[in-house]
PDB file of N, CA and C in Angstrom:
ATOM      1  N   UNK A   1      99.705 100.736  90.532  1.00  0.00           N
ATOM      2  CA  UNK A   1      99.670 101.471  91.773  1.00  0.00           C
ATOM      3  C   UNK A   1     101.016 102.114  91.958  1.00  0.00           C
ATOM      4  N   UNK A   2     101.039 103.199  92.597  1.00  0.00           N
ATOM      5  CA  UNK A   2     102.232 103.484  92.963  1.00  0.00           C
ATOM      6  C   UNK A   2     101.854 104.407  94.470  1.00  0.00           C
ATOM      7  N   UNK A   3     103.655 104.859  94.946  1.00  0.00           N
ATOM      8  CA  UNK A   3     103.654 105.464  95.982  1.00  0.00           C
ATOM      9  C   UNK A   3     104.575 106.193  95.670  1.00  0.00           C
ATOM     10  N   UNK A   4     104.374 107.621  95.760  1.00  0.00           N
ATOM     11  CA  UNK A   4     105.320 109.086  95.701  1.00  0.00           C
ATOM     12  C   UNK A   4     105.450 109.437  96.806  1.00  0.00           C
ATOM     13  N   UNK A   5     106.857 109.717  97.634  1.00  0.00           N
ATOM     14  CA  UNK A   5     107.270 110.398  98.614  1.00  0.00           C
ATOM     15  C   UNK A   5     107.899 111.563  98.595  1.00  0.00           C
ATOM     16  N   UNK A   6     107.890 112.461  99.329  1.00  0.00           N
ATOM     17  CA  UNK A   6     108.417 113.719  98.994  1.00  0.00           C
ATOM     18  C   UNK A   6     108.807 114.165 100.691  1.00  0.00           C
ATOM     19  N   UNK A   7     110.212 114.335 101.216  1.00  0.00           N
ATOM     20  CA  UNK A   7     110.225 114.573 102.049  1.00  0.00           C
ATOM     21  C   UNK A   7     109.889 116.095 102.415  1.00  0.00           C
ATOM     22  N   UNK A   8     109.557 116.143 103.152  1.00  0.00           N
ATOM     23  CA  UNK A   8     109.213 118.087 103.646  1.00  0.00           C
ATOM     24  C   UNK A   8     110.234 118.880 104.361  1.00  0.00           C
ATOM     25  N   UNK A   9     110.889 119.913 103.913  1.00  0.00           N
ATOM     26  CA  UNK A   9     112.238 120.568 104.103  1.00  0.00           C
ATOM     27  C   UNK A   9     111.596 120.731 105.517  1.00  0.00           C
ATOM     28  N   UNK A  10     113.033 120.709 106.480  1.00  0.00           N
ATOM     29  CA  UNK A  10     112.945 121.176 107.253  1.00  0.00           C
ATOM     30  C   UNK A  10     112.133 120.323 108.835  1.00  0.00           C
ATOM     31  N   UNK A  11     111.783 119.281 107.870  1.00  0.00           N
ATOM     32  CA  UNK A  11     111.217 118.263 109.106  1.00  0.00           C
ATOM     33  C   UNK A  11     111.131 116.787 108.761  1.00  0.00           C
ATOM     34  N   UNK A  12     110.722 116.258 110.004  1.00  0.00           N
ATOM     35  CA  UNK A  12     110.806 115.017 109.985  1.00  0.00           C
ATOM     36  C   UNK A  12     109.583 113.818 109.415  1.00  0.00           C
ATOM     37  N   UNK A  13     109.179 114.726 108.187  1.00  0.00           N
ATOM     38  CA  UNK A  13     107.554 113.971 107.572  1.00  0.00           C
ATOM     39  C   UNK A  13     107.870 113.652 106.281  1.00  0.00           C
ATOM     40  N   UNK A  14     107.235 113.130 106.044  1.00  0.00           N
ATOM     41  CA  UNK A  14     107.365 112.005 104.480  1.00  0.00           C
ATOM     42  C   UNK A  14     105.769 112.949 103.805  1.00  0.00           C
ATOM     43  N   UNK A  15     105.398 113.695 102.717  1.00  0.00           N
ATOM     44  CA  UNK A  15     104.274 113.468 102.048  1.00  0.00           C
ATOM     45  C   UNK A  15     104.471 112.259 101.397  1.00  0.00           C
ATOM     46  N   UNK A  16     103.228 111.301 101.187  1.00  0.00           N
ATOM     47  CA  UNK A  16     102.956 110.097 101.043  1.00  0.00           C
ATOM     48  C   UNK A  16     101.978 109.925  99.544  1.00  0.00           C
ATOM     49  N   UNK A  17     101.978 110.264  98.494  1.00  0.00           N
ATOM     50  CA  UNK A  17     100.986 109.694  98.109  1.00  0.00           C
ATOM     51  C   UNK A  17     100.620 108.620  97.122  1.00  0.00           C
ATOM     52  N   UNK A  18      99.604 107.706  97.441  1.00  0.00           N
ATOM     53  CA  UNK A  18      98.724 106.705  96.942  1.00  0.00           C
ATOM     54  C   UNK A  18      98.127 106.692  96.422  1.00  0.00           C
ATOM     55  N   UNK A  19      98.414 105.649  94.927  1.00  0.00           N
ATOM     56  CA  UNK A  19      97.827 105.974  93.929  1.00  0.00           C
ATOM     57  C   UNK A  19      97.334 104.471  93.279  1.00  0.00           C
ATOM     58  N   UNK A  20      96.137 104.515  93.114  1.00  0.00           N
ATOM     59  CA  UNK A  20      95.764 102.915  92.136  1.00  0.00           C
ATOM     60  C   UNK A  20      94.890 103.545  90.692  1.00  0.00           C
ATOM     61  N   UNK A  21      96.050 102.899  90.232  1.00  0.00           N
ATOM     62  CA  UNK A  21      95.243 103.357  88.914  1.00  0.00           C
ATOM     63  C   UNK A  21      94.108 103.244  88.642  1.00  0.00           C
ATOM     64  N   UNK A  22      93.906 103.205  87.179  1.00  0.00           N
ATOM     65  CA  UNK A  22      92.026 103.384  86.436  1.00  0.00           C
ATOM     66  C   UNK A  22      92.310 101.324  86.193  1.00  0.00           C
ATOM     67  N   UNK A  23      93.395 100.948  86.122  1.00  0.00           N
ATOM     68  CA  UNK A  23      92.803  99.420  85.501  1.00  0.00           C
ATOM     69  C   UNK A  23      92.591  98.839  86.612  1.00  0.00           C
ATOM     70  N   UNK A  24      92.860  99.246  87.857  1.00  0.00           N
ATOM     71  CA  UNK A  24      92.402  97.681  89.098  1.00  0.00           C
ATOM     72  C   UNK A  24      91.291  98.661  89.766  1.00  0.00           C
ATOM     73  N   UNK A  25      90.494  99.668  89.027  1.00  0.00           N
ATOM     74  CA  UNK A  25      89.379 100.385  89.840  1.00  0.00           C
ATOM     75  C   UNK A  25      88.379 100.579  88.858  1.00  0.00           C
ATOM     76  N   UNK A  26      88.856  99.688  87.493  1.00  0.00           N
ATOM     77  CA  UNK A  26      87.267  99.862  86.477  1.00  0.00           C
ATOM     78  C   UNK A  26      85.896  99.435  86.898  1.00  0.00           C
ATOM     79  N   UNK A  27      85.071 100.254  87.357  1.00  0.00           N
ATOM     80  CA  UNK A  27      83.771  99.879  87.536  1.00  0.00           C
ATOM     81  C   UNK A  27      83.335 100.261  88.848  1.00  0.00           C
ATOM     82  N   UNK A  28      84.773 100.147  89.446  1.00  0.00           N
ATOM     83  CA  UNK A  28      84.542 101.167  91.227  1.00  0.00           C
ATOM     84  C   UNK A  28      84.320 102.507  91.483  1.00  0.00           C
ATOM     85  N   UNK A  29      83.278 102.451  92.878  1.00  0.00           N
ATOM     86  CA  UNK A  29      82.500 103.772  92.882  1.00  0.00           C
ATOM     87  C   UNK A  29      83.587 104.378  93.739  1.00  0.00           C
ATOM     88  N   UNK A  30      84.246 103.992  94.691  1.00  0.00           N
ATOM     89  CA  UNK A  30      84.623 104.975  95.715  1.00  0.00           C
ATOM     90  C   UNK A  30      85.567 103.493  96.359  1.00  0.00           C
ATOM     91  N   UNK A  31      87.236 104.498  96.554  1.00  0.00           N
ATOM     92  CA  UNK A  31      88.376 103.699  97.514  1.00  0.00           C
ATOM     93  C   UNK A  31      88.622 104.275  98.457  1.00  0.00           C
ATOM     94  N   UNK A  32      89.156 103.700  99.436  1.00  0.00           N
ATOM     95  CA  UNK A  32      89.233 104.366 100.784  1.00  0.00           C
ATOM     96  C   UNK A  32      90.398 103.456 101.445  1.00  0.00           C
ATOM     97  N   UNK A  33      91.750 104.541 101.690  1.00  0.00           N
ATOM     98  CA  UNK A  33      93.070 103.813 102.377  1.00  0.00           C
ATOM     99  C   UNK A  33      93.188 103.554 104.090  1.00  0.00           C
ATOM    100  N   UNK A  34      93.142 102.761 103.999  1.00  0.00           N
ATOM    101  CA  UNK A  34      93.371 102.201 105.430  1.00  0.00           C
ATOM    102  C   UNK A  34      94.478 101.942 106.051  1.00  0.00           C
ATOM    103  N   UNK A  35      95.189 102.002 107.249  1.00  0.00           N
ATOM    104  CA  UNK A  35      96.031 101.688 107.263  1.00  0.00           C
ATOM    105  C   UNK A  35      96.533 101.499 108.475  1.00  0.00           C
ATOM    106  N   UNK A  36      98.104 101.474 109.331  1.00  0.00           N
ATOM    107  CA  UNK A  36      97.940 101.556 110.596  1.00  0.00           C
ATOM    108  C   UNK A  36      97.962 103.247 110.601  1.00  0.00           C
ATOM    109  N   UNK A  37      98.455 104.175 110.087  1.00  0.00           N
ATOM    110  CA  UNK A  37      98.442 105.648 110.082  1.00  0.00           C
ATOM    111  C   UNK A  37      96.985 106.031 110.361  1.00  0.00           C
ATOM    112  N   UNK A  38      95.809 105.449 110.180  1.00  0.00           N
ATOM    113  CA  UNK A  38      94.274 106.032 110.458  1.00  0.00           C
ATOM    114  C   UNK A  38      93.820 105.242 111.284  1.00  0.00           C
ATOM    115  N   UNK A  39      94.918 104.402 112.137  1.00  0.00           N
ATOM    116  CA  UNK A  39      94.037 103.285 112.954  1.00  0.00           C
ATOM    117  C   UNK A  39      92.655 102.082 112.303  1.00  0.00           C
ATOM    118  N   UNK A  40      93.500 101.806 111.025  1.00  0.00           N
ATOM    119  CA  UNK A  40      92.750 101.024 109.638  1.00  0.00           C
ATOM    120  C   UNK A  40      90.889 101.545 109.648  1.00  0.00           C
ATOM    121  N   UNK A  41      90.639 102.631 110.154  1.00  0.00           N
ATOM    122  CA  UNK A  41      89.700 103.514 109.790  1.00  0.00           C
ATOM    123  C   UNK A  41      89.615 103.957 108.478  1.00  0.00           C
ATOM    124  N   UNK A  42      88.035 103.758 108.073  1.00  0.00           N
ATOM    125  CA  UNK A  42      88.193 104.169 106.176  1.00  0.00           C
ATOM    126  C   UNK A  42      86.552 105.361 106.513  1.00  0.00           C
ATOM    127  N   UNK A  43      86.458 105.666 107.706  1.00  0.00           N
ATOM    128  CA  UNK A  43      85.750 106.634 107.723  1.00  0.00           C
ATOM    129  C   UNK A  43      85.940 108.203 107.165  1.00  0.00           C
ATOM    130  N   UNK A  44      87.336 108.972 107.437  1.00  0.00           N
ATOM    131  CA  UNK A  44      87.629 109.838 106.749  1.00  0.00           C
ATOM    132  C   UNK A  44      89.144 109.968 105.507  1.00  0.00           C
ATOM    133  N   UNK A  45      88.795 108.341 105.381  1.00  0.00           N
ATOM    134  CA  UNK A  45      89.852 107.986 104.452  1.00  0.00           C
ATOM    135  C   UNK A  45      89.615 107.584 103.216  1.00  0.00           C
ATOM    136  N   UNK A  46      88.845 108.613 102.077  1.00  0.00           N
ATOM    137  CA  UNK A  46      87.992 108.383 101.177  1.00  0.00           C
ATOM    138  C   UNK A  46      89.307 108.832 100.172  1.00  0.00           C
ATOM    139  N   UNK A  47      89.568 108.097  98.878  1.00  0.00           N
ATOM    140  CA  UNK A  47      90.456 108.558  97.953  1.00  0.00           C
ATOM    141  C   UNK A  47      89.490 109.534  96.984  1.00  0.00           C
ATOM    142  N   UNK A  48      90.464 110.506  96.112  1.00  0.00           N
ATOM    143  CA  UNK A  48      89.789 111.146  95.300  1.00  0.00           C
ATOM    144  C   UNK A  48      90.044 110.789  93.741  1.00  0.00           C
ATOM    145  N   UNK A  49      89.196 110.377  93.303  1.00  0.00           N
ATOM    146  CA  UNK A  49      89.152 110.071  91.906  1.00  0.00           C
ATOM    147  C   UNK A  49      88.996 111.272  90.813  1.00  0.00           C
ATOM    148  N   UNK A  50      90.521 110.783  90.140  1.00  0.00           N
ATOM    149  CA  UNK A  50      91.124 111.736  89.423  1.00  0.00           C
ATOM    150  C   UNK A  50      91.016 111.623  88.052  1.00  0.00           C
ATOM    151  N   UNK A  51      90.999 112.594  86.985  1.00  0.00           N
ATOM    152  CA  UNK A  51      90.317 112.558  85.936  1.00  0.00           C
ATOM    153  C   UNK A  51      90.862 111.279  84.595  1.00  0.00           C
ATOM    154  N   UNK A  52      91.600 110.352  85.230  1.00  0.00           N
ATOM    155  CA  UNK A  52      92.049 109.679  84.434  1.00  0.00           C
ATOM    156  C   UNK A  52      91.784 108.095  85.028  1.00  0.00           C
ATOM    157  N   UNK A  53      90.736 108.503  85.888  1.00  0.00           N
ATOM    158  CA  UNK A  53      90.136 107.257  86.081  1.00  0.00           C
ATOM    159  C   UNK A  53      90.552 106.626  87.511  1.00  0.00           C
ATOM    160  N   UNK A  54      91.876 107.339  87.837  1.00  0.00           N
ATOM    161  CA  UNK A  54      92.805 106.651  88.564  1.00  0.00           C
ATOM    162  C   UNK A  54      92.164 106.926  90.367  1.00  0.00           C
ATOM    163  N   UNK A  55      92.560 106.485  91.519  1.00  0.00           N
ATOM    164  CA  UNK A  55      92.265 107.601  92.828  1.00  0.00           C
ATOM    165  C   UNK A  55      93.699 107.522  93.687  1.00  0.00           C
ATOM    166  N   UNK A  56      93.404 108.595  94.158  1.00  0.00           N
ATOM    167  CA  UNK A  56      94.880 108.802  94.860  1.00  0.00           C
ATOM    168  C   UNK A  56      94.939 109.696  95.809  1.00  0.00           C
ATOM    169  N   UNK A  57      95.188 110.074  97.033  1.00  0.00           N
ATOM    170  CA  UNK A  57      94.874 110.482  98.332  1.00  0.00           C
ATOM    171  C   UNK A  57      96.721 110.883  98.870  1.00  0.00           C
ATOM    172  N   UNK A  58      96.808 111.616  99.355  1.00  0.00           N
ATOM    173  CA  UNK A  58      98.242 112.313 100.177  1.00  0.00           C
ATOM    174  C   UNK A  58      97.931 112.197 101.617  1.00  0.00           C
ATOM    175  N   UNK A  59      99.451 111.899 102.049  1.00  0.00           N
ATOM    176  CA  UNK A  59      99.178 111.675 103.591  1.00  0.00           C
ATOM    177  C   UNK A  59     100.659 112.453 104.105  1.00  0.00           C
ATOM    178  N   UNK A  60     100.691 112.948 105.248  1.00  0.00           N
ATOM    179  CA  UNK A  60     102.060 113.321 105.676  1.00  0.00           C
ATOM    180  C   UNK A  60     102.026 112.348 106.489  1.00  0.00           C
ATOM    181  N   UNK A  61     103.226 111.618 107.075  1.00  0.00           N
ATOM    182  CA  UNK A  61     103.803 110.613 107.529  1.00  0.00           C
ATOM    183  C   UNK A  61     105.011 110.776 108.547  1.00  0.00           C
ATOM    184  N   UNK A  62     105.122 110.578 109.609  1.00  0.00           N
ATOM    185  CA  UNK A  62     106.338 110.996 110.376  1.00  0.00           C
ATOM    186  C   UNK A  62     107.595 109.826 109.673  1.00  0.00           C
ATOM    187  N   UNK A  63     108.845 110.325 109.822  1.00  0.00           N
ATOM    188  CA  UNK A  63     109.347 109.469 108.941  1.00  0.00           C
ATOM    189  C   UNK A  63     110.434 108.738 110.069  1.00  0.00           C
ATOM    190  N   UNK A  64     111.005 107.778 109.455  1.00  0.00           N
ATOM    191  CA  UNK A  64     111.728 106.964 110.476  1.00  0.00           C
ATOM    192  C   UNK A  64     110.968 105.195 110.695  1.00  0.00           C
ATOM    193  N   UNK A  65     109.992 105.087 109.824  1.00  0.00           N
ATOM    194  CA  UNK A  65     109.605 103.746 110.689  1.00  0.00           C
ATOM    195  C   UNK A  65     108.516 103.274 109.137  1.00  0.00           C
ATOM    196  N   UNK A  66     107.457 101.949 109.100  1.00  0.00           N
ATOM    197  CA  UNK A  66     107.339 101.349 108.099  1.00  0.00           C
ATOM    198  C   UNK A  66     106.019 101.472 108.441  1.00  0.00           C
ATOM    199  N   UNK A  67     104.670 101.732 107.587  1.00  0.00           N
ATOM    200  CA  UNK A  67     103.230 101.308 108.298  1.00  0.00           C
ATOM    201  C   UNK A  67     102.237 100.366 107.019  1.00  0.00           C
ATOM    202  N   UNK A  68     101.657  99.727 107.830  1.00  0.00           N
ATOM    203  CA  UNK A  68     100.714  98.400 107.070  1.00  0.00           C
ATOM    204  C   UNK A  68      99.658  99.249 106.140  1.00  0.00           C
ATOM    205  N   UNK A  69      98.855  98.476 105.167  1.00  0.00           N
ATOM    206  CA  UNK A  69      98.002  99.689 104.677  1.00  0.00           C
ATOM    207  C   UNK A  69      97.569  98.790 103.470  1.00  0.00           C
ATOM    208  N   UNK A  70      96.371  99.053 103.501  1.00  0.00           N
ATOM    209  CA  UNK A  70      95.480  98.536 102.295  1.00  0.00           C
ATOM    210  C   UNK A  70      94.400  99.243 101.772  1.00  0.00           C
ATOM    211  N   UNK A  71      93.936  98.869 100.366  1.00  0.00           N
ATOM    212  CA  UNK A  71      92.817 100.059  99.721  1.00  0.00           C
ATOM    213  C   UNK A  71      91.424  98.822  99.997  1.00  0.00           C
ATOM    214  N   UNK A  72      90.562  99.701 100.298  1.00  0.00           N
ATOM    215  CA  UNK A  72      89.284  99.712 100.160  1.00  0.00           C
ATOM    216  C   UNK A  72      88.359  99.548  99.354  1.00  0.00           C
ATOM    217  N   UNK A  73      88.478  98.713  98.191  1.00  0.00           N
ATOM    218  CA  UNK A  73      87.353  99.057  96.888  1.00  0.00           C
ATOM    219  C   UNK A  73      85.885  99.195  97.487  1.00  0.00           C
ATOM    220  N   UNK A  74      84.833  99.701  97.182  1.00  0.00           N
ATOM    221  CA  UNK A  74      83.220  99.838  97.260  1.00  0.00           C
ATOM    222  C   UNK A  74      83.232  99.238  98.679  1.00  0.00           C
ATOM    223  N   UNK A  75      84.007  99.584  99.282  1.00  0.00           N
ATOM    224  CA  UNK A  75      83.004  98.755 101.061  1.00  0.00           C
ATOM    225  C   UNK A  75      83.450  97.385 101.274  1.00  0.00           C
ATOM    226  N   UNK A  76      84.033  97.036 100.014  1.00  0.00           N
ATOM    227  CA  UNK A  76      83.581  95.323 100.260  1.00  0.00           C
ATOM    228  C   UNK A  76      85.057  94.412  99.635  1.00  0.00           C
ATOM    229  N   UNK A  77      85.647  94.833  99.077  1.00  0.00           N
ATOM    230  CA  UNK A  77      86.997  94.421  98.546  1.00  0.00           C
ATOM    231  C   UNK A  77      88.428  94.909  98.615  1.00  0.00           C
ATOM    232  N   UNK A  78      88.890  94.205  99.518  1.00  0.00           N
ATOM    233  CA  UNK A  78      90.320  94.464  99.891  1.00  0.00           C
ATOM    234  C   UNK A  78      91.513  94.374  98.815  1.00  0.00           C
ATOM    235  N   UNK A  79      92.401  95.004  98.457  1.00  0.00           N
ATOM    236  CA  UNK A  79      93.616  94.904  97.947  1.00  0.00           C
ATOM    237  C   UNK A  79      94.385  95.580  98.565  1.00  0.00           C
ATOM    238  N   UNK A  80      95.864  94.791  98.028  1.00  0.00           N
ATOM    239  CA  UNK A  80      97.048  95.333  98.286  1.00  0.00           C
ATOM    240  C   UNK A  80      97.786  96.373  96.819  1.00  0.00           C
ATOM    241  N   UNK A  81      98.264  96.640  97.012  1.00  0.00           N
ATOM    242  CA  UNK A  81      99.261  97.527  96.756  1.00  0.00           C
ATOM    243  C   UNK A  81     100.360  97.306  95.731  1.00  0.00           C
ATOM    244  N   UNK A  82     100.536  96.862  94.066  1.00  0.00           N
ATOM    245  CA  UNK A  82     101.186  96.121  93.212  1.00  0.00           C
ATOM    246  C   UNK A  82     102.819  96.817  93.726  1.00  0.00           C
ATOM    247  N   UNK A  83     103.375  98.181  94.111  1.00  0.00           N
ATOM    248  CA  UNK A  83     103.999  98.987  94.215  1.00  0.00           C
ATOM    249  C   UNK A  83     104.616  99.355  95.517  1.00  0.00           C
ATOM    250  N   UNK A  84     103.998  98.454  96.455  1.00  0.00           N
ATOM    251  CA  UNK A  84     104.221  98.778  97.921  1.00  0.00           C
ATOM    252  C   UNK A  84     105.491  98.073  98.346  1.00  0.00           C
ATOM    253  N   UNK A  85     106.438  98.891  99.048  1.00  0.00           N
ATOM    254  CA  UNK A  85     108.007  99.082  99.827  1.00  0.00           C
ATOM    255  C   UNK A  85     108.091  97.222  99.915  1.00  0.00           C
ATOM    256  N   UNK A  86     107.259  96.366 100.773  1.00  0.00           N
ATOM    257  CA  UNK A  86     107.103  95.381 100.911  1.00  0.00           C
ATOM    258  C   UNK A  86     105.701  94.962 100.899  1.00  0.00           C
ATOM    259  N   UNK A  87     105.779  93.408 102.069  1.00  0.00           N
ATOM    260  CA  UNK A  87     104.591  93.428 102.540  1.00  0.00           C
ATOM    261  C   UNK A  87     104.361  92.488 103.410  1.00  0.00           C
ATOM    262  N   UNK A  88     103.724  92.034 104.410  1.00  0.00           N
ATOM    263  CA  UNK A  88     103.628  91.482 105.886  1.00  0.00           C
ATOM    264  C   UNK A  88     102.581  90.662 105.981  1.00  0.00           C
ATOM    265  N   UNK A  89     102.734  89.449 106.813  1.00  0.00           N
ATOM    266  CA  UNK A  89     101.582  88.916 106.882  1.00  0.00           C
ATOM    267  C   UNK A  89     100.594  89.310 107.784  1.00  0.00           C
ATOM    268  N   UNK A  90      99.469  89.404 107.765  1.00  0.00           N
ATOM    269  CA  UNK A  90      98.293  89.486 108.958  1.00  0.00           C
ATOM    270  C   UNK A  90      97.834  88.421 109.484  1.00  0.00           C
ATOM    271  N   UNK A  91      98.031  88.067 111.022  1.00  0.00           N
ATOM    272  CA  UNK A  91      97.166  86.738 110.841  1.00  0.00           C
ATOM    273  C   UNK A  91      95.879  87.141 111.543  1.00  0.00           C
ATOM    274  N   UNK A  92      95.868  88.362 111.980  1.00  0.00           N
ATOM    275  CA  UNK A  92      93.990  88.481 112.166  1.00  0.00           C
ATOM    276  C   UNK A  92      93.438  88.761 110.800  1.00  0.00           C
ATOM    277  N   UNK A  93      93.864  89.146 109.585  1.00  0.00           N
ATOM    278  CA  UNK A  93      93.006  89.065 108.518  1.00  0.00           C
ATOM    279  C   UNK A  93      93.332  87.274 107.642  1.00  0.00           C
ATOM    280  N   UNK A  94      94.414  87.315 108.209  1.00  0.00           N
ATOM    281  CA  UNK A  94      94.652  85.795 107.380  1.00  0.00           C
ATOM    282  C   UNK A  94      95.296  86.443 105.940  1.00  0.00           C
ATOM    283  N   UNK A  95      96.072  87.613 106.024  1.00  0.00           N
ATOM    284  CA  UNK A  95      96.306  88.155 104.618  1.00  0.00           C
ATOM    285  C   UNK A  95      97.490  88.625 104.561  1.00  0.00           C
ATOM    286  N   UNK A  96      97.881  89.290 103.631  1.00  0.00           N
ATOM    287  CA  UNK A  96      99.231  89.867 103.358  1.00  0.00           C
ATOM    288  C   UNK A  96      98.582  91.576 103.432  1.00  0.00           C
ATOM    289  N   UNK A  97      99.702  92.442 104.002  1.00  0.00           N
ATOM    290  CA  UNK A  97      99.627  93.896 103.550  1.00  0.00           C
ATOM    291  C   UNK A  97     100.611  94.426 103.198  1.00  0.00           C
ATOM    292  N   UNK A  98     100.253  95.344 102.490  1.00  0.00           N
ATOM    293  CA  UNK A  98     100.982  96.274 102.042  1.00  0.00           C
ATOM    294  C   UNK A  98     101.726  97.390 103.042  1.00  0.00           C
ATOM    295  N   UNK A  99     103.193  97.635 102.598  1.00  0.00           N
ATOM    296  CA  UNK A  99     104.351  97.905 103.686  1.00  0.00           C
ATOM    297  C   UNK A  99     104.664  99.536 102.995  1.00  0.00           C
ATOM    298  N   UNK A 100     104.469 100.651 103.159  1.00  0.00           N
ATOM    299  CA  UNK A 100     105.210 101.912 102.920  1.00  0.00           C
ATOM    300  C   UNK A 100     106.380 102.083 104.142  1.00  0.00           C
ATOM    301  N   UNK A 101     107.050 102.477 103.351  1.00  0.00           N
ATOM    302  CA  UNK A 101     108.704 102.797 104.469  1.00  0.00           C
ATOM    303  C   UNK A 101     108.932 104.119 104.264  1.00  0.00           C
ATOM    304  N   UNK A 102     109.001 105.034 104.989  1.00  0.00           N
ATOM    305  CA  UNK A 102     109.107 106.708 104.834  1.00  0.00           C
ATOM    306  C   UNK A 102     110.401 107.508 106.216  1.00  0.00           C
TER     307      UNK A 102
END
């Protein structure tokens, strides 16, 4: 997994993007990033799967501060992030997440 940032001249946004490779998504139909940035909504947060197997989705990000965030496998399987800034505990999921800092 990884995370590419690219700040945007001239302002105060982070492009963000998220990437899980083809080996922790062999056999998966469709990922979807959640996070606190979409209000952990995976309704219009569908990744696009890229020709190397991999999916990976861009986000602009106001920058200055850290947000929680996890991928979506098929509806039904949560992961974190091998690549992520840190990571935090949840105790309404009972889990750890994944931390981007921008």
């Amino acid at each position: 997994m990884s995370l590419t940032k690219t700040r945007l001249k001239g302002d105060s946004k982070c492009r963000v993007t998220f990437t899980v490779p083809s080996n922790r998504v062999d056999g998966v139909k469709t990922v979807f990033l959640a996070g606190e940035f979409n209000d952990w909504g995976v309704k219009d947060s569908k990744m696009k799967r890229n020709k190397n197997g991999s999916f990976s989705r861009s986000m602009v990000l106001p920058m200055g501060r850290e947000y929680q965030y996890r991928y979506l496998l098929d509806g039904s399987c949560w992961i974190n992030d091998e690549k992520a800034d840190d990571y935090h505990h949840c105790d309404f999921a009972n889990c750890d997440n994944s931390i981007v800092r921008v």
